[in-house]
Protein backbone atom coordinates (compact mmCIF):
# COMPACT_ATOMS: atom_id res chain seq x y z
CA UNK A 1 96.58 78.20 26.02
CA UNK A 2 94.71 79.59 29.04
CA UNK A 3 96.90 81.36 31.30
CA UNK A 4 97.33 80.88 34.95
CA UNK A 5 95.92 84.39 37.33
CA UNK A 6 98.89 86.57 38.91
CA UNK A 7 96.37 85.87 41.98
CA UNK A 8 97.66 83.05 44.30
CA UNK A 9 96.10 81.81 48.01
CA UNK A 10 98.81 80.08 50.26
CA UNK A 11 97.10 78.39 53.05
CA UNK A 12 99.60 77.54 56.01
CA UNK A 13 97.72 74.37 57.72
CA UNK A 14 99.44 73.30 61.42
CA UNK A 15 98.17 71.72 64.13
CA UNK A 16 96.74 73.41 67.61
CA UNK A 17 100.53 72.55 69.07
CA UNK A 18 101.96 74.52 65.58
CA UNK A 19 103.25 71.85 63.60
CA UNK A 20 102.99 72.89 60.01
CA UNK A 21 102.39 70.79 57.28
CA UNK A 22 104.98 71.04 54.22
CA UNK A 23 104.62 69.32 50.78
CA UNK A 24 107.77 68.86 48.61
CA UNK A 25 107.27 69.58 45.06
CA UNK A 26 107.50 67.01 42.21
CA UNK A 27 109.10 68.98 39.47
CA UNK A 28 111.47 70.50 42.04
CA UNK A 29 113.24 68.08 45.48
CA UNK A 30 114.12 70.35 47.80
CA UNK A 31 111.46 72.61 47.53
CA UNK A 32 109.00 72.53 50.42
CA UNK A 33 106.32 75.01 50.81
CA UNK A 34 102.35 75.25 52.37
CA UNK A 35 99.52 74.81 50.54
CA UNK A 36 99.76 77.27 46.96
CA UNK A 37 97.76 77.90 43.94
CA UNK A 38 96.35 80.54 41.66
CA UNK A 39 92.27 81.66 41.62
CA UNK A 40 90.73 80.80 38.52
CA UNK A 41 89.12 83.76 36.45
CA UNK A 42 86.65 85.15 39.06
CA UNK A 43 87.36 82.59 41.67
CA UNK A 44 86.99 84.11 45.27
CA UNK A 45 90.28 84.09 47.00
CA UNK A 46 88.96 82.12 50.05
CA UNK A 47 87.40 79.66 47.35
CA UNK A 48 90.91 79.25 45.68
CA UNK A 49 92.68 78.48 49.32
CA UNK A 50 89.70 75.63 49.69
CA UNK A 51 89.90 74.41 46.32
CA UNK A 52 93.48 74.07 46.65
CA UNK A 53 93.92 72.74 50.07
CA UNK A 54 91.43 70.13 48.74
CA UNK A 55 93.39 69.38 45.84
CA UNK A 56 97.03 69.50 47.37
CA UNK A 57 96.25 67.41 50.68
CA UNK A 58 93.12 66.04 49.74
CA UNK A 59 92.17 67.83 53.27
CA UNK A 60 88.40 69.50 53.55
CA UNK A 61 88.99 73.17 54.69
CA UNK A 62 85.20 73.21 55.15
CA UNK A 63 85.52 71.28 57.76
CA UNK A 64 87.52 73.69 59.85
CA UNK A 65 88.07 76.83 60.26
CA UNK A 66 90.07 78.62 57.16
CA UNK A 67 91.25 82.11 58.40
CA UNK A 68 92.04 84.79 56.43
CA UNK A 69 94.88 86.76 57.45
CA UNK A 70 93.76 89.99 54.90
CA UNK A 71 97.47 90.80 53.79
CA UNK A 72 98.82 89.88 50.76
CA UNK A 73 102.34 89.82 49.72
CA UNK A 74 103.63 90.85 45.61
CA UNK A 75 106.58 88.84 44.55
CA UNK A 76 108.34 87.94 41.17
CA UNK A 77 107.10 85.04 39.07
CA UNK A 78 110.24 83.12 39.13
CA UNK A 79 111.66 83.11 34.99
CA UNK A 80 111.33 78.93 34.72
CA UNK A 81 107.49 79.51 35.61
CA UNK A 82 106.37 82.28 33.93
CA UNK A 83 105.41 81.04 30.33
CA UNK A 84 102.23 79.73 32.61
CA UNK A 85 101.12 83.35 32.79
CA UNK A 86 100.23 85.58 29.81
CA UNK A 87 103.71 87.52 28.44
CA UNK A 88 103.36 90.41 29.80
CA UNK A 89 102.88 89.52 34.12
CA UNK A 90 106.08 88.69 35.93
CA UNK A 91 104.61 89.42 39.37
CA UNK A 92 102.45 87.53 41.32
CA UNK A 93 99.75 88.82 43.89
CA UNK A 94 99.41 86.06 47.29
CA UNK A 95 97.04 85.93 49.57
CA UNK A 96 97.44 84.77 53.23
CA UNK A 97 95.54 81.84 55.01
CA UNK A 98 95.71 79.62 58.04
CA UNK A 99 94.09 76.54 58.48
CA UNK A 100 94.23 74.68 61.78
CA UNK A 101 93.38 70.70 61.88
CA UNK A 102 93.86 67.86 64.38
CA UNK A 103 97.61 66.17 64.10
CA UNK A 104 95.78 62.89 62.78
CA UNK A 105 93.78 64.73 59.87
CA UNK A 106 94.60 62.21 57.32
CA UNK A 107 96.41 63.79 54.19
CA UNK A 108 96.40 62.58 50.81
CA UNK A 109 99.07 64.63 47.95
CA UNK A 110 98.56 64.70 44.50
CA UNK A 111 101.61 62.83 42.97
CA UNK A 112 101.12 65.35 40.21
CA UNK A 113 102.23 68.55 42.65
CA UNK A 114 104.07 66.83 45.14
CA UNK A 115 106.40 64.31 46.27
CA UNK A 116 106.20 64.01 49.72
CA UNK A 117 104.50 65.60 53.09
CA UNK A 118 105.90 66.30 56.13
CA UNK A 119 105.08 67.73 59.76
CA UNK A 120 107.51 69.88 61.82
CA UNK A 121 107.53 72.10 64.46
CA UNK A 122 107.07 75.86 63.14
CA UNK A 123 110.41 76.58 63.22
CA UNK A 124 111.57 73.92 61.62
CA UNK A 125 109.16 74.28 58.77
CA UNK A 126 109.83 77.78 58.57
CA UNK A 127 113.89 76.89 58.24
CA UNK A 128 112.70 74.51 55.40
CA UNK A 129 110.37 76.82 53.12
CA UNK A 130 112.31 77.97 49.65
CA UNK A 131 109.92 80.86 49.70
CA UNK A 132 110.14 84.00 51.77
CA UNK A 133 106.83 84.21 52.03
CA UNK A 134 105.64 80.98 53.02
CA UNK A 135 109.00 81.27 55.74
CA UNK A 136 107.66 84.60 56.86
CA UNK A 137 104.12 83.73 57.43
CA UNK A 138 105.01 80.77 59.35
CA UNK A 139 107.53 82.43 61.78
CA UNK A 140 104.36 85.05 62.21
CA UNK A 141 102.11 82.38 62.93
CA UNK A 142 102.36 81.78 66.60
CA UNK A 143 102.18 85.62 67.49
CA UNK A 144 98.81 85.62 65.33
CA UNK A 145 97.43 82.55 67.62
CA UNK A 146 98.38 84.11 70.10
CA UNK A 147 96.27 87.44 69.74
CA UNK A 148 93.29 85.11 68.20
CA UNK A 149 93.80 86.17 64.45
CA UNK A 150 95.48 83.22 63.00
């Protein structure tokens, strides 16, 4: 069994009037989050957000511009996911992106990952998130805008 990286990108995507997009996840209603997933083994961290916005939302990143916030954020590998990662990792390393797109970018989820997608206003979203991360970033997201670094 290959085991997943302790290295994960989330990408919050929103619109220029800061609607975010949320995806709820298939394995678990209820639980909305942003754009996640872990680097493969010597996958660039910018790559990974890419990859995974691609995969996720079927959205092109290339396409616009992905920022990278440079901050990163530890947390614990919750207990019901962590046979994906070899035995001894129960923390998880994320880095932070934004990715802004028009409100009528067409988005496409992988039944796989996710059940449904949704737009709402920041705070909204932010209310919504089951991670404090992904909550945290968003509510820090129009403050970043603001000072042209998100």
């Amino acid at each position: 069994m290959a085991y997943k990286q302790p290295v994960s990108a989330l990408v919050v995507i929103h619109t220029p009037e800061l609607e975010i997009l949320l995806l709820e996840r298939a394995k678990h209603p209820g639980y909305w989050q942003s754009v996640t997933g872990s680097a493969e083994i010597g996958e660039p961290i910018a790559q990974t957000a890419r990859r995974e916005v691609l995969e996720e939302t079927g959205i092109d990143a290339s396409q616009f511009e992905l920022i990278d916030w440079q901050r990163s954020s530890v947390w614990e590998i919750f207990l019901e996911w962590r046979f994906r990662y070899a035995p001894d990792v129960t923390h998880n390393t994320e880095h932070v992106f934004s990715l802004c797109v028009p409100r009528d970018t067409p988005v496409t989820i992988s039944p796989c990952e996710h059940h449904a997608c949704i737009w709402l206003p920041w705070r909204e979203a932010a209310a919504k998130c089951f991670s404090w991360t992904n909550r945290d970033t968003i509510l820090e997201l129009p403050g970043r805008l603001a000072h042209g670094t998100g």
